[in-house]
Protein backbone atom coordinates (compact mmCIF):
# COMPACT_ATOMS: atom_id res chain seq x y z
CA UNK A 1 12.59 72.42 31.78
CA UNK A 2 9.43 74.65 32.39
CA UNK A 3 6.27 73.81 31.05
CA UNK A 4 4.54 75.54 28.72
CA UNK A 5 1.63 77.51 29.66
CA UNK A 6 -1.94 77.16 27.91
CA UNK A 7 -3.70 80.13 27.41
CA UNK A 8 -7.15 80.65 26.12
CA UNK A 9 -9.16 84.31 25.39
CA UNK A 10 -13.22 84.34 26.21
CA UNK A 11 -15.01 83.04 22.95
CA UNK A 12 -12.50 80.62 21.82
CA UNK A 13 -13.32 76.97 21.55
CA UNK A 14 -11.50 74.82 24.67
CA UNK A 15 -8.66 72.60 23.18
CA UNK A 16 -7.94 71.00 26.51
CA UNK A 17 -10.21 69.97 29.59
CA UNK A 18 -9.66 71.05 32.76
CA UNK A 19 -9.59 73.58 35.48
CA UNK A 20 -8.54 77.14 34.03
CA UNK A 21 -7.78 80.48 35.65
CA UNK A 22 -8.11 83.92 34.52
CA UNK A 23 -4.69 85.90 34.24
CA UNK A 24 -4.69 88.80 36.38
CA UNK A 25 -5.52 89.81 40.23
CA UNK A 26 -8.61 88.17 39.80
CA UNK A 27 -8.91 84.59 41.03
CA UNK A 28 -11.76 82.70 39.34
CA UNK A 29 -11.57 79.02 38.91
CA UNK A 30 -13.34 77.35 36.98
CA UNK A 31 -13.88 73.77 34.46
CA UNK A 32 -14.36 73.96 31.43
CA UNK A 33 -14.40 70.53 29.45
CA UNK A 34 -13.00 70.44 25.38
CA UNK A 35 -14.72 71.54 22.53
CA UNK A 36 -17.00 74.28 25.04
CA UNK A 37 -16.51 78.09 24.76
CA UNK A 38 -14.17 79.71 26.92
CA UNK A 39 -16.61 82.06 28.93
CA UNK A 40 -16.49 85.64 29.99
CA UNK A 41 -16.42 86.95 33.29
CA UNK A 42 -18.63 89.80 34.20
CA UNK A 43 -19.59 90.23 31.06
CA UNK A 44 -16.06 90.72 29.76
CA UNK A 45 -13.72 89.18 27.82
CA UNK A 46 -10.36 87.36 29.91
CA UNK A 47 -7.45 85.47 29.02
CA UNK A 48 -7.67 82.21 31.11
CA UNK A 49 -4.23 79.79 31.82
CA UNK A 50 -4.82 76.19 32.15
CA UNK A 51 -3.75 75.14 35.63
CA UNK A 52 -4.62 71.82 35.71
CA UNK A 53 -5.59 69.05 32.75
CA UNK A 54 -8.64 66.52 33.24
């Protein structure tokens, strides 16, 4: 059974801490703790994936 994938879009409020990725070529790790704003990255808007909880 695969897990599900959490997936967040730049200005949406963090429902789970941890270390999230953006989706894409683009590797850009970062942590990001619940109840911040998921930020942008170079001044534009991303999808990050969760890649690890904590």
């Amino acid at each position: 059974m695969e897990k599900q994938k959490v997936y967040l879009t730049t200005g949406r409020k963090c429902t789970i801490s941890g270390e999230w990725e953006i989706e894409g070529r683009i590797s850009t790790l970062v942590y990001i703790s619940k109840g911040e704003i998921m930020p942008a990255y170079c001044s534009k808007s991303v999808k990050w994936v969760l890649i690890r909880k904590g």
